[in-house]
Structures are given as structure tokens and as C-alpha cells.
C-alpha atoms as a PDB file:
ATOM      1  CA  UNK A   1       0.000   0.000   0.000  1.00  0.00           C
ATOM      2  CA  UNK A   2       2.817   2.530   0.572  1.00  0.00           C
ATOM      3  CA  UNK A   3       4.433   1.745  -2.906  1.00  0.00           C
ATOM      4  CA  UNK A   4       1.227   2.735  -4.115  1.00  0.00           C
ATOM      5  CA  UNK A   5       1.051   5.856  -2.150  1.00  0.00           C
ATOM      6  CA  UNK A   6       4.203   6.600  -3.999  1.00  0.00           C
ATOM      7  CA  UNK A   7       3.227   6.237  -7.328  1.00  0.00           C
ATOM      8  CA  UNK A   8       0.100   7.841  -6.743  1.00  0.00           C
ATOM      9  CA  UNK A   9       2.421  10.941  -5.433  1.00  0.00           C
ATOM     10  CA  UNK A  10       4.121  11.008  -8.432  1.00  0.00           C
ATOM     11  CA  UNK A  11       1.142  10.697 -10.268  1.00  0.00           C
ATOM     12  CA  UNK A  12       0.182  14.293  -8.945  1.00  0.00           C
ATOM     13  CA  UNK A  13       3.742  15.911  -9.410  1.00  0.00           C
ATOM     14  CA  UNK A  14       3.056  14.972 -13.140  1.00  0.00           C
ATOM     15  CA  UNK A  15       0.007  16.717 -13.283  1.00  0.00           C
ATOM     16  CA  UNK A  16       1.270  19.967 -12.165  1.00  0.00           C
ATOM     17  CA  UNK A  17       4.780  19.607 -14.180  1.00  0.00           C
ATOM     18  CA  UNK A  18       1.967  19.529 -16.773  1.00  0.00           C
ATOM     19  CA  UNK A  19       0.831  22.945 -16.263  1.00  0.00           C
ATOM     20  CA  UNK A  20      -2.139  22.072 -13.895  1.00  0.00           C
ATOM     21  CA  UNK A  21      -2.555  24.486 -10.640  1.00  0.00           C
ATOM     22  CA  UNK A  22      -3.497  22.817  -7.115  1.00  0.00           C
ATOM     23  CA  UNK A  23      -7.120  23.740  -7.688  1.00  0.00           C
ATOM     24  CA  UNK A  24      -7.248  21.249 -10.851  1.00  0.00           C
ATOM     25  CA  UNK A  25      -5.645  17.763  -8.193  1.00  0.00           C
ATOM     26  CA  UNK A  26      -8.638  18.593  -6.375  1.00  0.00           C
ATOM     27  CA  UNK A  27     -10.275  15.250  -7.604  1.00  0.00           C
ATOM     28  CA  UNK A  28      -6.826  13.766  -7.390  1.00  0.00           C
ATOM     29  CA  UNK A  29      -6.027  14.753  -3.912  1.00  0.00           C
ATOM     30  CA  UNK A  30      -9.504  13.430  -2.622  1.00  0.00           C
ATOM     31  CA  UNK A  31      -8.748  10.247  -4.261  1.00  0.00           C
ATOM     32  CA  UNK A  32      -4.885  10.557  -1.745  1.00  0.00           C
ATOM     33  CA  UNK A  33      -7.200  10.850   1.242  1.00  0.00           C
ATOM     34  CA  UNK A  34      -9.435   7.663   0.411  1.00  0.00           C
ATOM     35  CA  UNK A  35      -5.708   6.203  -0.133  1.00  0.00           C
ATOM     36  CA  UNK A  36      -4.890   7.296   3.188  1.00  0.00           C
ATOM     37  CA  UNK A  37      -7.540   5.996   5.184  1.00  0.00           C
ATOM     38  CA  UNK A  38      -7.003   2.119   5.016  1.00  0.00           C
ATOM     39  CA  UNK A  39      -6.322   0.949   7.754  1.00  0.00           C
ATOM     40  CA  UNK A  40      -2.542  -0.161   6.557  1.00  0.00           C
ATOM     41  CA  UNK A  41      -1.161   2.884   5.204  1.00  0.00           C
ATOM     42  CA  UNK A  42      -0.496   4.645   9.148  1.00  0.00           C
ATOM     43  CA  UNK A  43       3.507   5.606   7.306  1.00  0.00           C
ATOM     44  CA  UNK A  44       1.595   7.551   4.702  1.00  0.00           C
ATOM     45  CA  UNK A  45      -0.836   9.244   6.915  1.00  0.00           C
ATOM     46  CA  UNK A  46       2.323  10.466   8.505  1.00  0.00           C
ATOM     47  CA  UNK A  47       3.471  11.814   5.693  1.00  0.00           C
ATOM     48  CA  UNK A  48       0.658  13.101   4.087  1.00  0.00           C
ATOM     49  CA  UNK A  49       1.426  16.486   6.049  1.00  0.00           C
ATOM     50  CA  UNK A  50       4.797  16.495   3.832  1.00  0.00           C
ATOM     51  CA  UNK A  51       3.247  15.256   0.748  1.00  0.00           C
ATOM     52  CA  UNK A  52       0.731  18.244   0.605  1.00  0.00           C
ATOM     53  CA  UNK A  53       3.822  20.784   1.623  1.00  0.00           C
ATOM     54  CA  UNK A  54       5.631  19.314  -1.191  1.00  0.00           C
ATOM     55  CA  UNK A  55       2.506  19.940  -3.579  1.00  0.00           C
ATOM     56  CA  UNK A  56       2.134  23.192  -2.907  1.00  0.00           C
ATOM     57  CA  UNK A  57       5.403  24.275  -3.354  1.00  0.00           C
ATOM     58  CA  UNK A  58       5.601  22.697  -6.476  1.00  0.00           C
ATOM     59  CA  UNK A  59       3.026  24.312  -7.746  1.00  0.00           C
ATOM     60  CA  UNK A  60       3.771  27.662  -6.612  1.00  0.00           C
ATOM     61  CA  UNK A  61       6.640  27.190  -8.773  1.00  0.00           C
ATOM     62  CA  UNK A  62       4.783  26.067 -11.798  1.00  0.00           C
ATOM     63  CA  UNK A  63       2.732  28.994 -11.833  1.00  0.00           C
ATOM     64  CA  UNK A  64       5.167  31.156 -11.985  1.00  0.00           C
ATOM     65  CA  UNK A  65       6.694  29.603 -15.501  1.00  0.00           C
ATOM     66  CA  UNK A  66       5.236  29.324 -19.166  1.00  0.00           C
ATOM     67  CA  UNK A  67       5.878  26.404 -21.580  1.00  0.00           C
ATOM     68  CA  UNK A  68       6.745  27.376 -25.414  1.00  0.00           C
ATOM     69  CA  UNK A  69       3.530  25.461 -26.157  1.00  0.00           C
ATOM     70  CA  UNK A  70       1.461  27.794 -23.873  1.00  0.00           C
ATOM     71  CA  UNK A  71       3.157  31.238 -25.312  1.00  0.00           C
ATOM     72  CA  UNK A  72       2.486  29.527 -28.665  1.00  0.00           C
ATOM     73  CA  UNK A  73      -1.248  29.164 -27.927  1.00  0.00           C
ATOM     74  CA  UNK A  74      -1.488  32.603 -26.246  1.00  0.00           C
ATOM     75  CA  UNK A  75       0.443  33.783 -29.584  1.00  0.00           C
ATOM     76  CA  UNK A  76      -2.491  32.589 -31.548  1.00  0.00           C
ATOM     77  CA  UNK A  77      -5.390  33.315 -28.825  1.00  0.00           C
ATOM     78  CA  UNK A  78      -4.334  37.069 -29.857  1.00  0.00           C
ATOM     79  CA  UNK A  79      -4.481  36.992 -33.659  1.00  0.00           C
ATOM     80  CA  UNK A  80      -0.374  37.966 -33.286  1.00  0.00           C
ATOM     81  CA  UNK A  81       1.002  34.924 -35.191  1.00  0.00           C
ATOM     82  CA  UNK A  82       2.375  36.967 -38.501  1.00  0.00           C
ATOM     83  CA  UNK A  83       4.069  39.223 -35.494  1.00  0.00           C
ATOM     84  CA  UNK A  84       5.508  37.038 -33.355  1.00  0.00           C
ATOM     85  CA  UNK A  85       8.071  34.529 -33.911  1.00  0.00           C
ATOM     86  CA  UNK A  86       8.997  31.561 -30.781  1.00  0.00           C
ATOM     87  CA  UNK A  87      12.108  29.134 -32.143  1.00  0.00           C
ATOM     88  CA  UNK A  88      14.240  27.142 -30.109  1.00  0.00           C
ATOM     89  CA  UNK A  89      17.009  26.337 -30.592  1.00  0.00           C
ATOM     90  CA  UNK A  90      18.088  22.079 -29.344  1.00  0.00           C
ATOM     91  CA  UNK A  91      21.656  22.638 -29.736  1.00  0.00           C
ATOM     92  CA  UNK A  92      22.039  26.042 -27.718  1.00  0.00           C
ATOM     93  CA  UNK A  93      18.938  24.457 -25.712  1.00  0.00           C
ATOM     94  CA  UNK A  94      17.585  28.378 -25.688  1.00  0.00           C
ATOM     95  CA  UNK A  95      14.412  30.036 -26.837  1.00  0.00           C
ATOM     96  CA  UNK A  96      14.232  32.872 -28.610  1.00  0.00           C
ATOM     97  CA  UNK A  97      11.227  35.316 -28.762  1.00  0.00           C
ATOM     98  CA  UNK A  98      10.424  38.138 -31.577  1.00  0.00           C
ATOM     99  CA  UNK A  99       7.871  40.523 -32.731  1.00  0.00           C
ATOM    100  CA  UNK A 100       8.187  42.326 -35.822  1.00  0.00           C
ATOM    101  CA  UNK A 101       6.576  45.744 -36.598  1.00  0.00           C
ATOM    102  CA  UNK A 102       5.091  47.111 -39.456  1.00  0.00           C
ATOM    103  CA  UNK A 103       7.064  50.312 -41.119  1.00  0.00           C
ATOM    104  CA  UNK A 104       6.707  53.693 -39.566  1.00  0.00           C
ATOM    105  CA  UNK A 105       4.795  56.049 -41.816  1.00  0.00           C
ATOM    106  CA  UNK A 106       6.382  57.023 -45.238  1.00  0.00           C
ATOM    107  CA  UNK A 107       6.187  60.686 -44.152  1.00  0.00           C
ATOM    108  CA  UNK A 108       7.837  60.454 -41.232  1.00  0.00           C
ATOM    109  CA  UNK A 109      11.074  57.873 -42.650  1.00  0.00           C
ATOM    110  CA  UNK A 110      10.841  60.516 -45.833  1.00  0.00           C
ATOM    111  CA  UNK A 111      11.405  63.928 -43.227  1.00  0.00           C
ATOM    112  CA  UNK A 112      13.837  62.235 -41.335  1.00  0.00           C
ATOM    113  CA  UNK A 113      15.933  60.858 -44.969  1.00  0.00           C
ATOM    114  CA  UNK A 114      15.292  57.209 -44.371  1.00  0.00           C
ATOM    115  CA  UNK A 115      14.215  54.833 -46.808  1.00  0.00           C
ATOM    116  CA  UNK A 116      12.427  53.178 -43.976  1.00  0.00           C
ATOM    117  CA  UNK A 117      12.337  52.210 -40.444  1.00  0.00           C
ATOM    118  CA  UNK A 118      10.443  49.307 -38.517  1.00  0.00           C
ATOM    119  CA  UNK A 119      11.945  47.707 -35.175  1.00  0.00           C
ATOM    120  CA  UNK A 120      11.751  44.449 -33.620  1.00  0.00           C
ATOM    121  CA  UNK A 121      11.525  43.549 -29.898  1.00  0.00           C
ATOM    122  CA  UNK A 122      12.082  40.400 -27.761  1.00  0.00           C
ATOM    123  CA  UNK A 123      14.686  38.118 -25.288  1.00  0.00           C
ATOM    124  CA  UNK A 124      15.928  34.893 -25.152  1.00  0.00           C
ATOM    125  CA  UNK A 125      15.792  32.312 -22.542  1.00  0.00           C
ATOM    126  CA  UNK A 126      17.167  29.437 -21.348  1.00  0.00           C
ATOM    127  CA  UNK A 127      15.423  25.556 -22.373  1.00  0.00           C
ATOM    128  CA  UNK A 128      11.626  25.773 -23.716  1.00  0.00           C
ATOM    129  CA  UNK A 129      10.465  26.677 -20.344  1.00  0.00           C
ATOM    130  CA  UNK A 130      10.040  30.771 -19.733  1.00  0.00           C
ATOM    131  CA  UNK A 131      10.657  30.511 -15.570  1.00  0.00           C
ATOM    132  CA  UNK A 132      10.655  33.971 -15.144  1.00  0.00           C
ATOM    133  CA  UNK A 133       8.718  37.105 -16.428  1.00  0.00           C
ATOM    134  CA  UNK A 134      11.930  38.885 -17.987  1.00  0.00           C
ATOM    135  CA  UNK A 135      12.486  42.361 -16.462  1.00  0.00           C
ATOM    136  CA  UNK A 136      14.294  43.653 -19.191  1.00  0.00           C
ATOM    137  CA  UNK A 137      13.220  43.679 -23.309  1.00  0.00           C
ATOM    138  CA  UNK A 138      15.429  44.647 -26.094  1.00  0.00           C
ATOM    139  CA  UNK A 139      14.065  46.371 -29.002  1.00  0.00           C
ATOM    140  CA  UNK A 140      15.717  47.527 -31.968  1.00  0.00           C
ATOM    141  CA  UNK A 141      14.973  50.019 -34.598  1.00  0.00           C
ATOM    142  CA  UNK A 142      16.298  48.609 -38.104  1.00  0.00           C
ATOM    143  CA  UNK A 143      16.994  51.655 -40.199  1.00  0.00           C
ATOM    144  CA  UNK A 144      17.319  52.040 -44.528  1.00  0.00           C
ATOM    145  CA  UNK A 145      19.178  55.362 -45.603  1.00  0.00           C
ATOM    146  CA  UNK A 146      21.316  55.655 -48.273  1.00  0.00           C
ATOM    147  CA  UNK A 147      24.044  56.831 -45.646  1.00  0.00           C
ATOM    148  CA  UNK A 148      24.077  56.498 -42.123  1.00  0.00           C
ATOM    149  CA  UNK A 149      21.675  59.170 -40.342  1.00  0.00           C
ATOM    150  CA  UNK A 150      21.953  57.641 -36.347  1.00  0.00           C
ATOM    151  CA  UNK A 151      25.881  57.002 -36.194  1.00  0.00           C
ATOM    152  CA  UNK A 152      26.712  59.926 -34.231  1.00  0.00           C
ATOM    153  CA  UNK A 153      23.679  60.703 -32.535  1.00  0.00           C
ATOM    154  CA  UNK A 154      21.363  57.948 -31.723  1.00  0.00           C
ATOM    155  CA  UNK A 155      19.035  59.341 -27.939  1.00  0.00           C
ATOM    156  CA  UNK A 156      15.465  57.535 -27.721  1.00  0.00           C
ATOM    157  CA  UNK A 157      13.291  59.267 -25.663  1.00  0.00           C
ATOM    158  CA  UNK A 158       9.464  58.492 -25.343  1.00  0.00           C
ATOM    159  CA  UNK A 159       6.493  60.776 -25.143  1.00  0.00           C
ATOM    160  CA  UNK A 160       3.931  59.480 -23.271  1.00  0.00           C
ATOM    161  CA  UNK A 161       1.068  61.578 -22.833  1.00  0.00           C
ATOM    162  CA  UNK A 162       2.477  63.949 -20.010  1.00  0.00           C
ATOM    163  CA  UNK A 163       5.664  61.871 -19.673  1.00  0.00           C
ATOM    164  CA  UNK A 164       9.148  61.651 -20.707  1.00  0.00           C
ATOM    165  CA  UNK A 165      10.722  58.601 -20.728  1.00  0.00           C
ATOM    166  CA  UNK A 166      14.134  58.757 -21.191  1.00  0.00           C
ATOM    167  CA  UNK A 167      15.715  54.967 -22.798  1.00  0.00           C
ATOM    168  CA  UNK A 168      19.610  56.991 -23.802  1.00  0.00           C
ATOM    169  CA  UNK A 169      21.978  55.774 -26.059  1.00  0.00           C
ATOM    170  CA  UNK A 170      21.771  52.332 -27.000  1.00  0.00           C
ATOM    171  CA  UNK A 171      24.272  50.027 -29.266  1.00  0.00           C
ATOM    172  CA  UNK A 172      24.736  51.180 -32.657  1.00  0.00           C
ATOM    173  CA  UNK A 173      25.550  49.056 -35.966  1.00  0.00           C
ATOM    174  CA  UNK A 174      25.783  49.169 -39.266  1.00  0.00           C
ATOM    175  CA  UNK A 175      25.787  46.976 -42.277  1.00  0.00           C
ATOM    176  CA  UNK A 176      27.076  49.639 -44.859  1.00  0.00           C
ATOM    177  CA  UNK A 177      26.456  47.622 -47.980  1.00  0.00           C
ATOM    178  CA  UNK A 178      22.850  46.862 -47.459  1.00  0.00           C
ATOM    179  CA  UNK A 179      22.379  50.692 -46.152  1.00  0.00           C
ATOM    180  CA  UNK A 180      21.385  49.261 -42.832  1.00  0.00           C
ATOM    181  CA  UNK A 181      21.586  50.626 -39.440  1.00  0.00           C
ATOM    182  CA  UNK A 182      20.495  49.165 -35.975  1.00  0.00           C
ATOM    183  CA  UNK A 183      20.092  50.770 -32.950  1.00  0.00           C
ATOM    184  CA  UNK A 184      19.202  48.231 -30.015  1.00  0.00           C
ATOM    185  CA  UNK A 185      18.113  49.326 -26.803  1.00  0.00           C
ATOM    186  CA  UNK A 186      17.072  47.615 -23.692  1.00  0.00           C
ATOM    187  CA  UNK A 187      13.867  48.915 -22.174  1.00  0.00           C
ATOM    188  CA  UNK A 188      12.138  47.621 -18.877  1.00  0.00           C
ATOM    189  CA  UNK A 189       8.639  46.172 -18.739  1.00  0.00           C
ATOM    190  CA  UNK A 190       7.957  49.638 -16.518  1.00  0.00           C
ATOM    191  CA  UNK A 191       8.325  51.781 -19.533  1.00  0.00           C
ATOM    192  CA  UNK A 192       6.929  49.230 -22.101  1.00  0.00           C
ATOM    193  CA  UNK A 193       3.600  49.717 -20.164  1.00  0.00           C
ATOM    194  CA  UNK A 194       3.287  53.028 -20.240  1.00  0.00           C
ATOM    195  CA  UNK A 195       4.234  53.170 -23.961  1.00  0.00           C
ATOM    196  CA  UNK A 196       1.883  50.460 -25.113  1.00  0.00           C
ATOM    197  CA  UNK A 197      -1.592  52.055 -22.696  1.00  0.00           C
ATOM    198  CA  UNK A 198      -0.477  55.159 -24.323  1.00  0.00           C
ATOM    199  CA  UNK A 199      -2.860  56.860 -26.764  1.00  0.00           C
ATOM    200  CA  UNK A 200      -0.964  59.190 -29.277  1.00  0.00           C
ATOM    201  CA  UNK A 201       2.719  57.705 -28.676  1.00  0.00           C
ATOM    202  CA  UNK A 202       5.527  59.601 -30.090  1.00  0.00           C
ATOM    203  CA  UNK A 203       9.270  59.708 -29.418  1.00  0.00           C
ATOM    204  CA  UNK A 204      12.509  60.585 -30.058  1.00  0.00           C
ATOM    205  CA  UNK A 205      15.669  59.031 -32.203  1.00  0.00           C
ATOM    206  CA  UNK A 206      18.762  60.863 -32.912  1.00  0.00           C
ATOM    207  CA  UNK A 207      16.756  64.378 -33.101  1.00  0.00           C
ATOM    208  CA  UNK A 208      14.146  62.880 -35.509  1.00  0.00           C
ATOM    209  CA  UNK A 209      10.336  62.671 -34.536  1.00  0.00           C
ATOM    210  CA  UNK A 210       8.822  59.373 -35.130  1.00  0.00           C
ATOM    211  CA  UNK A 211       4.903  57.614 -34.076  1.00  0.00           C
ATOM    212  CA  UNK A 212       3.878  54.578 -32.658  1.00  0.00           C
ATOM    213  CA  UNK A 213       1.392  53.145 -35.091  1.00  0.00           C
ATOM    214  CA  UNK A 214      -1.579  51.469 -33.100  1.00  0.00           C
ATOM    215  CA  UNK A 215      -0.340  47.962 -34.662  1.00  0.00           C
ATOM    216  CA  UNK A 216       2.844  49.253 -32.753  1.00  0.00           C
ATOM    217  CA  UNK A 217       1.321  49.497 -29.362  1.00  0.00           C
ATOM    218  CA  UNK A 218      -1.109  46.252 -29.786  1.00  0.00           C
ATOM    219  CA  UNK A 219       2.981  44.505 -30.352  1.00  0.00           C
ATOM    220  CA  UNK A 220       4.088  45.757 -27.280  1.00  0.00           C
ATOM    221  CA  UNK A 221       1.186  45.274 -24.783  1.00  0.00           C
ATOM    222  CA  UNK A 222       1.160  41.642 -26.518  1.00  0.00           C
ATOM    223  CA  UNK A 223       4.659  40.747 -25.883  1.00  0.00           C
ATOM    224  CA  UNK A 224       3.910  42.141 -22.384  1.00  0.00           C
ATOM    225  CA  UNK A 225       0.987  39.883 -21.616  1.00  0.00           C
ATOM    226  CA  UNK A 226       2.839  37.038 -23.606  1.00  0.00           C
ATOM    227  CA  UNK A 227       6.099  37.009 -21.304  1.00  0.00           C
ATOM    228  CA  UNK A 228       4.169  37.574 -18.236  1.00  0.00           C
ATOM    229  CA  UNK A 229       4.450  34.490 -16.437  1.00  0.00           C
ATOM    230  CA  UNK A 230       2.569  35.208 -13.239  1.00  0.00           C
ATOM    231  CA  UNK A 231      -0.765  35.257 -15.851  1.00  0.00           C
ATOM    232  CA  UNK A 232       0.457  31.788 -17.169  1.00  0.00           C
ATOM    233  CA  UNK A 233      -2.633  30.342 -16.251  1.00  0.00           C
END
């Protein structure tokens, strides 16, 4: 009877390493108690108290990760899969989320003597399991002049509404054949909320005045709900 209290222990740690919360054993945990109460398992009634201790930790813990299968399916549950890209990688055993915006307006790449401007944003992690909601994102503007316009002068600050928010100089490159630049910045989930709730977004880059497009925003408050992994379930 206590080997089968075992097993049936395990049986329950594979449930939640499933993705199931405490609430969803309860059937499970009813059928421990039943277990419990024959008259021959007196060992496992004294460790029942340890058992449930155990169970609870554990799933404190799983609630506080996200599988790439559930960021795939939350990918999809908002209408973001030609945005959002999830690959991982077996050899590097890594995961690597990206979103990729639409162009800024032609008006705005035109006054500024671009060709054209978009940006992706997103972070890598470690295995196919996101354990923690990441505090930091990079984004990064990818730039088309015919010559370099953000080489010496490069500042990103936001406007929104009444605020300033101030991101500095980030890491410049350039690919001078293909008359590319990229400007990467790391931004923290603090100021990627008040961007993406903001109404009439505009910022800052290198002196030039750009928008966030609405498709912009809807990225951003996406890959915030996406990589939040206290709302895993």
C-alpha cells in the first residue's frame, strides 16, 4: 500500500509539471485521502502532512513559468502569429522570442531621410520553459538610408502623454552595404507599459520625430501579456 502511495504521489507531481494548478488535483487529492484511510497505510498518513507541503510548493513554482507550447497558444489566442516569432534552438537548448513591426509612416522615414524604419523587440531564454517574467526587453529600430543618419547621434526618448521617458543611447551598428543601421536598446517592462496604454505615442531618435502606429502598441502590450508568467494560467 505505501508503494502505491508513492506512485500515486508522483502521479500528482506529473500533473502539475503539466501545467495544472493545485485547484485542478482537487479530484486527485480526494482520491490521496481515500488512499490514506485504510487501515494499513499509518507511514503515509504520517506523511501526508509532507506530501501536501511538497505539492504546494511545487506548484507555486509552476505557476510562476510558461511552456513554449502555452506562449504559442497565447500567440495565436491574440491573432499575433504573422508578429511574433517563438524558435528554439536544441543545440544552444535556448528560446528565442520576436515581434516584428510594421514600417513607420512614409512621411515620417521621408522627413527624417530614411528609406524606412520598422523595429523588432524580444529576449531569449534558457530551455523551452520561460521561468521567469523577464524584467528587461530589447528592441531595436532597423533603419534604410542611403548613408548612415543615427551614427553619431542615436538618444530615444518616449512621449507618453504627459511623460518623458528617457531609454539613452543604445548600441549602434551598421551593415554599410545593405544601407542598414540598428540601434538596439534595452527597455524595462515599466516603460513598455506606459508606452503600449499610451494613446498618441511619439518619441525621439537621434533628433528625428517618429509615431507609434496602433499595430505598434497592440505589439508591445502583446509581448507584455505574452512574457508575463505570473498570468500563465
Amino acid at each position: 500500500m505505501l508503494a502505491g502511495g508513492i506512485v500515486f504521489v508522483r502521479y500528482l507531481l506529473t500533473l502539475l509539471a503539466d501545467g495544472n494548478s493545485a485547484s485542478d488535483l482537487t479530484p486527485a487529492i480526494l482520491r490521496l485521502d481515500i488512499l490514506v484511510s485504510h487501515p494499513s497505510t499509518q507511514l503515509m498518513k504520517k506523511l501526508i502532512p509532507a506530501v501536501i507541503c511538497m505539492l504546494i510548493l511545487f506548484s507555486a513554482a509552476a505557476s510562476q513559468s510558461k511552456t513554449n507550447e502555452k506562449i504559442s497558444r497565447q500567440i495565436s489566442e491574440l491573432k499575433s502569429e504573422k508578429i511574433f516569432t517563438l524558435s528554439y534552438d536544441e543545440a544552444g537548448n535556448s528560446t528565442k522570442l520576436l515581434a516584428v513591426a510594421e514600417n513607420f509612416s512614409d512621411r515620417e522615414a521621408r522627413d527624417s531621410g530614411l528609406t524606412a524604419m520598422n523595429f523588432a523587440a524580444g529576449f531569449f531564454y534558457a530551455g523551452n520553459v520561460l521561468q521567469k517574467t523577464p524584467e528587461r526587453v530589447m528592441l531595436t529600430f532597423w533603419v534604410m538610408s542611403k548613408k548612415p543618419r543615427f551614427a553619431e547621434d542615436h538618444e530615444f526618448s518616449v512621449f507618453a502623454g504627459q511623460e518623458v521617458i528617457v531609454i539613452g543611447n543604445g548600441r549602434y551598428s551598421a551593415r554599410a552595404r545593405e544601407n542598414m543601421e540598428y540601434l538596439n536598446y534595452e527597455i524595462s517592462r515599466e516603460d513598455l507599459a506606459k508606452i503600449a496604454t499610451g494613446s498618441n505615442v511619439r518619441f525621439s531618435l537621434g533628433g528625428h520625430d517618429f509615431t507609434f502606429t496602433q499595430q505598434h502598441l497592440k505589439l508591445i502590450a502583446d509581448l507584455l501579456v505574452i512574457s508575463d508568467t505570473e498570468a500563465a494560467k
